[in-house]
Protein backbone atom coordinates (compact mmCIF):
# COMPACT_ATOMS: atom_id res chain seq x y z
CA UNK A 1 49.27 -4.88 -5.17
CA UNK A 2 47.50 -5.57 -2.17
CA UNK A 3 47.57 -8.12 0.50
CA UNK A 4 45.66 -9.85 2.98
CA UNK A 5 45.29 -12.77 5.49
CA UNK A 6 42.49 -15.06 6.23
CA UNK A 7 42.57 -17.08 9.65
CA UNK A 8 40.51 -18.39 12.44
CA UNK A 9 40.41 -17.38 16.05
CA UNK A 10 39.35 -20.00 18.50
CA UNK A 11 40.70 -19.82 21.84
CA UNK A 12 43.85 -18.47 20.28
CA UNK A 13 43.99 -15.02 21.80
CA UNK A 14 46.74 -15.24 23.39
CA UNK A 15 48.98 -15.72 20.83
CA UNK A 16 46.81 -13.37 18.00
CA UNK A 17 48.96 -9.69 18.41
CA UNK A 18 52.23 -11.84 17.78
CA UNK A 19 50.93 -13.39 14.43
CA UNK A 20 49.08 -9.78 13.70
CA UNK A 21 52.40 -8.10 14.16
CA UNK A 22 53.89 -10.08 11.98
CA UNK A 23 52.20 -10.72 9.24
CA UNK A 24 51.93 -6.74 9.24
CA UNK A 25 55.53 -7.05 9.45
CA UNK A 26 55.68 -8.99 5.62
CA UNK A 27 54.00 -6.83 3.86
CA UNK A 28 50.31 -7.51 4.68
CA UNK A 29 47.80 -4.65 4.59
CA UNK A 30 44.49 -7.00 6.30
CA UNK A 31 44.31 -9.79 8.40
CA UNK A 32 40.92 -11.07 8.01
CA UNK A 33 39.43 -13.28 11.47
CA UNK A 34 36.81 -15.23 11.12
CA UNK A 35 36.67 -14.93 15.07
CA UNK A 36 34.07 -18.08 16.87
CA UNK A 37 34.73 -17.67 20.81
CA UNK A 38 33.76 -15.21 23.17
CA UNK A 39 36.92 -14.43 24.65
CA UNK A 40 37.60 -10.72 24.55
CA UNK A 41 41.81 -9.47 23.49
CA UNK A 42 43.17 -5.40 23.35
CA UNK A 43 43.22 -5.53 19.48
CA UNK A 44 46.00 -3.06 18.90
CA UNK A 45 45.80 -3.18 15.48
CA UNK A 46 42.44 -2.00 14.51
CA UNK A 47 43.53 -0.74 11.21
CA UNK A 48 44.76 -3.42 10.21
CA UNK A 49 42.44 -6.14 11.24
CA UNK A 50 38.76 -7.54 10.57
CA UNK A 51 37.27 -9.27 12.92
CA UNK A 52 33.58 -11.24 11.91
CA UNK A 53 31.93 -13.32 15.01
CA UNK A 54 30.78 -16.13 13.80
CA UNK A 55 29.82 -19.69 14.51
CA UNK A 56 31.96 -22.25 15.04
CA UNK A 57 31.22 -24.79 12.10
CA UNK A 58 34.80 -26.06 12.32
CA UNK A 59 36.77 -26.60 8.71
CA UNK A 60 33.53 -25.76 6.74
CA UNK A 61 33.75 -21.77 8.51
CA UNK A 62 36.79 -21.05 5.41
CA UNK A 63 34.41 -21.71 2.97
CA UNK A 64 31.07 -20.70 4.21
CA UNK A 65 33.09 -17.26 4.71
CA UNK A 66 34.70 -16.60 1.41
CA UNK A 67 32.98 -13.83 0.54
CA UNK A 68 34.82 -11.90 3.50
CA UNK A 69 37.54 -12.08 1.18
CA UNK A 70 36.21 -11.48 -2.49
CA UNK A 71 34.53 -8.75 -1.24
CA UNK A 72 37.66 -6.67 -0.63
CA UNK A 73 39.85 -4.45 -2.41
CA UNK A 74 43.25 -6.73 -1.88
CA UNK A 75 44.40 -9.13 -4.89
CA UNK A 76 45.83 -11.89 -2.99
CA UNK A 77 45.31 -13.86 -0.27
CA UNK A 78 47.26 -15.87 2.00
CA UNK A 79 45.16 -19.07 4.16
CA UNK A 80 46.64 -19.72 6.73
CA UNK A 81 46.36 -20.60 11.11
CA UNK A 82 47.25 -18.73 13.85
CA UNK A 83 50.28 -21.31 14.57
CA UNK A 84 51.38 -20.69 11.00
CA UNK A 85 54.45 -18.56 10.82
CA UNK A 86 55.77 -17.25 6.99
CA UNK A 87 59.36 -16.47 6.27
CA UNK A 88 61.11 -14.96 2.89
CA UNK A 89 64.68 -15.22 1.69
CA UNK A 90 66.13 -11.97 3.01
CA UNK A 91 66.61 -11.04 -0.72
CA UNK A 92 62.90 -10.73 -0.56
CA UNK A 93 62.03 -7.70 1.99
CA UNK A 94 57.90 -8.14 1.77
CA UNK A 95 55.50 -10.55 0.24
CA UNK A 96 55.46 -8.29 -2.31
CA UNK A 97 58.80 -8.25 -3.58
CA UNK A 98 58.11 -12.23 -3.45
CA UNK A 99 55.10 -12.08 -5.65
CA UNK A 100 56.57 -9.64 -7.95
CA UNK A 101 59.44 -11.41 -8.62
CA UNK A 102 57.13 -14.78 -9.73
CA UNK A 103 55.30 -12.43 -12.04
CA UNK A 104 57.64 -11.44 -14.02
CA UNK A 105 58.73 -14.68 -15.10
CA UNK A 106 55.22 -16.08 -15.64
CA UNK A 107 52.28 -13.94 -15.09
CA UNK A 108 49.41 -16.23 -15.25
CA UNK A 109 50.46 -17.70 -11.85
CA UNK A 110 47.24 -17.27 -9.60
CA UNK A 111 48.49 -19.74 -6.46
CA UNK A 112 51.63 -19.83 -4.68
CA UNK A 113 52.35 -22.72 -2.35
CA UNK A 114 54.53 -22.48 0.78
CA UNK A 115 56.04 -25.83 2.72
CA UNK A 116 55.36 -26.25 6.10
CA UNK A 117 58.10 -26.86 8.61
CA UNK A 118 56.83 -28.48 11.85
CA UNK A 119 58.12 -27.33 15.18
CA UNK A 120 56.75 -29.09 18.26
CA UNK A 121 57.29 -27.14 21.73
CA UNK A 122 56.39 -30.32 23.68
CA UNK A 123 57.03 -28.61 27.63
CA UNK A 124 56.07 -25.62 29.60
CA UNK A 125 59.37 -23.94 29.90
CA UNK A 126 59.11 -20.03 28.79
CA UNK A 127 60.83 -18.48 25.87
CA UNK A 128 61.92 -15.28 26.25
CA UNK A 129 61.87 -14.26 22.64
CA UNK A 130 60.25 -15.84 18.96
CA UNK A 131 63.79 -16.12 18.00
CA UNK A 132 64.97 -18.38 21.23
CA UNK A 133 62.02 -20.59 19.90
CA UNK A 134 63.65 -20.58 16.43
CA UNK A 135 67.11 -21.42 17.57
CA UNK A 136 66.73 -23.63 20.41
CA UNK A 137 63.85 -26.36 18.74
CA UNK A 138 64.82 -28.54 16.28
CA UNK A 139 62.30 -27.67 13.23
CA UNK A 140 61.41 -30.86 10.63
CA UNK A 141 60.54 -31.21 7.09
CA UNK A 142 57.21 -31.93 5.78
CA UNK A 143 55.16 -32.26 3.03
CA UNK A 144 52.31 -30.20 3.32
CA UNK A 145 51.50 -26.87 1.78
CA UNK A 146 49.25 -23.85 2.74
CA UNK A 147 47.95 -21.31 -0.23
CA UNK A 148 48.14 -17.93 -1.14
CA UNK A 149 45.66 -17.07 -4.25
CA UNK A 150 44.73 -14.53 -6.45
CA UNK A 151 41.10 -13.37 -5.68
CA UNK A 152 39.83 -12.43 -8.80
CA UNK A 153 40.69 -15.82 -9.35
CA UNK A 154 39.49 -17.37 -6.32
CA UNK A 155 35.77 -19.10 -5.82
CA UNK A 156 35.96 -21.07 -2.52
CA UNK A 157 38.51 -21.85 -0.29
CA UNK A 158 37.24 -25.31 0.24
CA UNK A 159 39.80 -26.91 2.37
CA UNK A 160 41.95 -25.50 5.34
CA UNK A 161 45.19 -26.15 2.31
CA UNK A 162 43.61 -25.50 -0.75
CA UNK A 163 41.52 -23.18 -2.82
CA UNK A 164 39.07 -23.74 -5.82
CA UNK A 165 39.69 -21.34 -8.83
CA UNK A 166 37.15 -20.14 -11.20
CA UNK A 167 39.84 -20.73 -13.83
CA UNK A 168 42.80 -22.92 -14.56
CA UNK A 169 45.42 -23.64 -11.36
CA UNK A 170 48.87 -21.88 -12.25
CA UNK A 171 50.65 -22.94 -9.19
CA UNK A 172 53.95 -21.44 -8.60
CA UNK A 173 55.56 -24.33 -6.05
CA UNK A 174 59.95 -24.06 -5.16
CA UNK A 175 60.30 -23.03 -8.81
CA UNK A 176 57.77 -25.53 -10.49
CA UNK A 177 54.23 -24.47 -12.06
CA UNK A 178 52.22 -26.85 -11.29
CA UNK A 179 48.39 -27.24 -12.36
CA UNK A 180 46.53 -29.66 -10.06
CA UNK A 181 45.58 -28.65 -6.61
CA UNK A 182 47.73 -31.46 -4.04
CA UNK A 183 47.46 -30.54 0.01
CA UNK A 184 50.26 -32.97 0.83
CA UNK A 185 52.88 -35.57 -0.25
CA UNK A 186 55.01 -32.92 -1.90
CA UNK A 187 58.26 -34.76 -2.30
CA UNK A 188 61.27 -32.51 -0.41
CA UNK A 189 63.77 -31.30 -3.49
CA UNK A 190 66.99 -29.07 -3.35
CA UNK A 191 64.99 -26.04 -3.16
CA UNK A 192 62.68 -27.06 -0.53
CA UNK A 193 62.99 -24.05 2.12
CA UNK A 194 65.69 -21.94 0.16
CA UNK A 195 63.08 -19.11 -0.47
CA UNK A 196 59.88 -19.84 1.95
CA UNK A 197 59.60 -21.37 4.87
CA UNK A 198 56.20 -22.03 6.67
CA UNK A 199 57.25 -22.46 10.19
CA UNK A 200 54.16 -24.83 11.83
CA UNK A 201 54.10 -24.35 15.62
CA UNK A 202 52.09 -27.17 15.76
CA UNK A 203 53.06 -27.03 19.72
CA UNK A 204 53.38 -23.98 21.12
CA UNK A 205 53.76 -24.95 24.65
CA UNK A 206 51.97 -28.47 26.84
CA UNK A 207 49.67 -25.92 28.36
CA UNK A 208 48.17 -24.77 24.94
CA UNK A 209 48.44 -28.63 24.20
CA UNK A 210 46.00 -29.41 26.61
CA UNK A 211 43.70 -26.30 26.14
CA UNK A 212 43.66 -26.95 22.35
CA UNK A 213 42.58 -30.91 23.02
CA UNK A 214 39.92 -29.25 25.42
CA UNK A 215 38.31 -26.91 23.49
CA UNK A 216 38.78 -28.09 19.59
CA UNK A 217 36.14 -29.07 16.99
CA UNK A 218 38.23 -29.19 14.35
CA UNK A 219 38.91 -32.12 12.44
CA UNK A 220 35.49 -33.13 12.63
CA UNK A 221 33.99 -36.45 10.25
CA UNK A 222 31.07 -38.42 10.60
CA UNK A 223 30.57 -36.54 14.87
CA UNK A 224 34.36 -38.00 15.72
CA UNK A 225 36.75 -35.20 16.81
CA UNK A 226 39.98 -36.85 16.00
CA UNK A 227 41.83 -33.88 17.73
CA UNK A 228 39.99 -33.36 20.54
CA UNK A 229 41.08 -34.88 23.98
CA UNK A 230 40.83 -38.73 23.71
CA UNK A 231 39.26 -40.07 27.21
CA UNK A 232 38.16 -36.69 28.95
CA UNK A 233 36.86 -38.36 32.17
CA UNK A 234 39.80 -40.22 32.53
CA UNK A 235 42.54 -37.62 32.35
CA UNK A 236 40.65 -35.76 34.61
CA UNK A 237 40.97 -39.11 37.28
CA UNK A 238 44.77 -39.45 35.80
CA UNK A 239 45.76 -35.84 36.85
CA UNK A 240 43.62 -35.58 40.27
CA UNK A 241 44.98 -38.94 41.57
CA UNK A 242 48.05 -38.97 40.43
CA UNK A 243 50.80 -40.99 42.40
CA UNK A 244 54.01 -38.51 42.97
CA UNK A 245 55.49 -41.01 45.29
CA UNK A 246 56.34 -43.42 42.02
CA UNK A 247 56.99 -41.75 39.14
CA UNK A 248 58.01 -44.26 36.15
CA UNK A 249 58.98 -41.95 33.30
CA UNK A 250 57.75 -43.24 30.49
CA UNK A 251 55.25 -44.76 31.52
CA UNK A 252 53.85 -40.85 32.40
CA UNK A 253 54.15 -40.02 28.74
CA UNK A 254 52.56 -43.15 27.21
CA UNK A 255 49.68 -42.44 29.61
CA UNK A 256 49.63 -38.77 28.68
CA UNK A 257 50.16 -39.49 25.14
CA UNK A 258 47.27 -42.45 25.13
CA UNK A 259 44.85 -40.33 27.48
CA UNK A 260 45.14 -36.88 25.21
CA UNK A 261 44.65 -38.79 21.80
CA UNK A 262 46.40 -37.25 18.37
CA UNK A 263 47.31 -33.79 19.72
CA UNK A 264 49.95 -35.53 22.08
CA UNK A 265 51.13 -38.32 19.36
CA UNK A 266 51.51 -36.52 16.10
CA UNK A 267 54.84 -34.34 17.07
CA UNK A 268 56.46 -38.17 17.73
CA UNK A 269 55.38 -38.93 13.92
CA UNK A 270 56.53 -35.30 13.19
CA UNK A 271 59.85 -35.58 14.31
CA UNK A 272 60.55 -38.47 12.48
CA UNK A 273 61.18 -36.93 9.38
CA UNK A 274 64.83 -35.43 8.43
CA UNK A 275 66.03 -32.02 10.98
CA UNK A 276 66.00 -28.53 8.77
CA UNK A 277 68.98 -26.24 10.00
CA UNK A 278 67.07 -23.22 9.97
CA UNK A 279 70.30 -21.18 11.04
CA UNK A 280 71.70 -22.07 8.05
CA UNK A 281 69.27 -20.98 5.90
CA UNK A 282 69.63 -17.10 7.13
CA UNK A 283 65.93 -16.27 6.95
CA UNK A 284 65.83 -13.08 8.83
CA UNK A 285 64.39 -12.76 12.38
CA UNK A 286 62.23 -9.39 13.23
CA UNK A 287 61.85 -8.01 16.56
CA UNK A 288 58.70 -8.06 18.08
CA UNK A 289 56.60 -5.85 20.38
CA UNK A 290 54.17 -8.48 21.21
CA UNK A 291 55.35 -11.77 22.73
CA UNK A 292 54.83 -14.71 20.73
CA UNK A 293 53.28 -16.09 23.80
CA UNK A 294 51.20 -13.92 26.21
CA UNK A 295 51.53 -16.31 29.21
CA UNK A 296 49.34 -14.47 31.77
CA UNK A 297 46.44 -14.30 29.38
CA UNK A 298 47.27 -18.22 28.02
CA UNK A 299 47.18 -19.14 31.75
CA UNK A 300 43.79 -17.77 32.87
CA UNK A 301 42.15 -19.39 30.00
CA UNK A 302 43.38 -22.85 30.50
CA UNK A 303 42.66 -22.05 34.49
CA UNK A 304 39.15 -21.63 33.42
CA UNK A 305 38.70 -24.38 31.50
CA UNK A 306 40.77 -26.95 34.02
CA UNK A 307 38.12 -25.05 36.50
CA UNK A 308 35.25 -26.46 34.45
CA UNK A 309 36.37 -29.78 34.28
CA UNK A 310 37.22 -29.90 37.81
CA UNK A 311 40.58 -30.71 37.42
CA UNK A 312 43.33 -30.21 39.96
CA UNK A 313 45.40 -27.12 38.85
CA UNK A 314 48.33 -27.92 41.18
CA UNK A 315 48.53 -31.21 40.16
CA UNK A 316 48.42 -30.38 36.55
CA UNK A 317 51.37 -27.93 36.10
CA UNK A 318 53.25 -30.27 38.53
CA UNK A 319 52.69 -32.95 35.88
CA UNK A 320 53.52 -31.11 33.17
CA UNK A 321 56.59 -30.01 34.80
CA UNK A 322 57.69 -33.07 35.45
CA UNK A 323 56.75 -34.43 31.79
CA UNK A 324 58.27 -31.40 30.34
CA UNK A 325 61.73 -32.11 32.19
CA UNK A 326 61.81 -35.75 30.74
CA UNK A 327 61.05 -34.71 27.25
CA UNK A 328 64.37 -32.36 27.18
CA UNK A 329 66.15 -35.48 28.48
CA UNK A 330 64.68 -37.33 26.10
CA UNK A 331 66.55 -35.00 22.95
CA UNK A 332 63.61 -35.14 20.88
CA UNK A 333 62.30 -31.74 20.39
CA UNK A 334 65.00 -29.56 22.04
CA UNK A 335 68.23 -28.60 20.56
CA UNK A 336 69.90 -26.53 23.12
CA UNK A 337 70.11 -27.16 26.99
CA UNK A 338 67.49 -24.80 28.62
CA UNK A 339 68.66 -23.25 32.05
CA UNK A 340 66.37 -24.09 34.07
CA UNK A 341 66.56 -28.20 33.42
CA UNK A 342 66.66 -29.19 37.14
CA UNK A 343 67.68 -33.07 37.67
CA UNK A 344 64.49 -35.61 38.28
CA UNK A 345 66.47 -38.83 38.71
């Protein structure tokens, strides 16, 4: 059988060869882009990858596009973002051996569910390696689930979760069929995270924090943006005047946190579900070619659009340095001491 992805790109290019690479890596044969920005990346895996330009109509571009996807020669599908990271059970060595396995014990399954696990990278400090990222942040539970379906079975992915069948749902879920279609509120059970994990880089750095709040449409209902940066105008005033002389702590992070909106609060509600020991769990780590972050290219696309909004770049990373130093004091995202902590009391 044959395998493919189906994502968006939207400012995201940085970080697109790493999640290429390794969904290639699992046992994918096509990663399918719906692709709605005009920024330009070395695609070093051409055989591997479609790209379609198209408009950016936010959630509704997964289902206006479905027909990228039934149009193919591959029988399943996995949905998922850019920031979404899949892991097997070493016993499993691709996605295939996964599926396989499944079908043998009930072969009208036509959905597979897989957990997320939320990671939040709340500073700018760089990783060196995916796995240092792995190790050193504390990863939490959650109850959330992306899709993987069987095309011939598929007629609209209709939400950025979930899929519409053109037949019954067979829904193989941590050793459960189930047969209604449920995005979230999946109670955590022994097997939660024993055979999948869907690692959630929900935060990938502040800087891509920022840019995302910047730039996003998603999320959209009745013309609110609920993730898109809260009072523009008045970061903007926040970072360009900002007083170095008397720096109160938290105070800095409730203004960040009230002046970006939901991008900066939800990794506080994230992390207030129960720790996963990911070590534990022995998922195997590859080694990568492409870093998960390509800094350089990250940088001169956030430059550009802190350019636009005439926004002080010195000031900025000076702010985020500073905010990025409290968080790690602050034990909430962090689990081992970085080298490079420097003392700001």
């Amino acid at each position: 059988m044959k395998y493919c992805i189906y994502t968006r790109l939207y400012y995201e290019s940085p970080y697109i060869l790493f999640f290429i690479e390794h969904y290639i890596k699992l046992g994918f044969d096509k990663i399918i882009i719906l692709k709605s920005d005009n920024i330009i990346f070395n695609n070093t895996f051409e055989n591997n990858v479609d790209i379609y330009n198209v408009n950016n109509d936010e959630n509704k571009l997964l289902s206006i596009y479905t027909k990228f996807i039934k149009n193919t020669k591959y029988d399943w599908v996995l949905i998922v973002d850019i920031d979404e990271i899949l892991f097997l059970n070493p016993k499993y060595n691709t996605i295939n051996d996964y599926v396989q396995n499944k079908l043998i014990k009930n072969s009208d399954i036509n959905t597979f569910y897989f957990r997320w696990a939320m990671l939040e990278k709340y500073d700018n400090f760089e990783i060196n390696s995916f796995k240092s990222l792995l190790n050193d942040y504390t990863m939490f539970q959650n109850s959330h689930i992306k899709s993987m379906v069987k095309i011939s079975s598929l007629k609209s992915v209709y939400h950025p979760h979930l899929c519409e069948l053109n037949e019954d749902n067979c829904i193989y879920f941590e050793n459960n069929i189930l047969n209604k279609q449920i995005a979230h509120n999946h109670l955590i059970n022994k097997l939660s995270y024993k055979e999948t994990i869907l690692v959630h880089i929900h935060t990938r750095n502040l800087n891509n924090l920022i840019l995302k709040s910047f730039t996003t449409n998603l999320g959209n209902n009745n013309n609110v943006i609920p993730k898109q940066i809260k009072n523009k105008l008045h970061f903007v005033h926040f970072i360009n005047n900002f007083d170095f002389e008397n720096i109160k702590y938290e105070i800095l992070l409730k203004q960040f946190k009230s002046l970006i909106g939901l991008k900066a609060t939800l990794p506080f509600t994230h992390s207030r579900t129960k720790e996963i020991d990911f070590k534990s769990l022995d998922y195997k780590i590859n080694n990568y070619q492409n870093k998960f972050v390509n800094y350089p290219e990250e940088k001169q696309i956030l430059e550009k659009v802190l350019i636009e909004n005439n926004i002080n770049i010195k000031n900025f990373y000076r702010i985020l340095d500073i905010l990025s130093i409290y968080i790690y004091k602050t034990n909430y995202f962090m689990k081992i001491i970085h080298k490079k902590i420097v003392n700001i009391d």
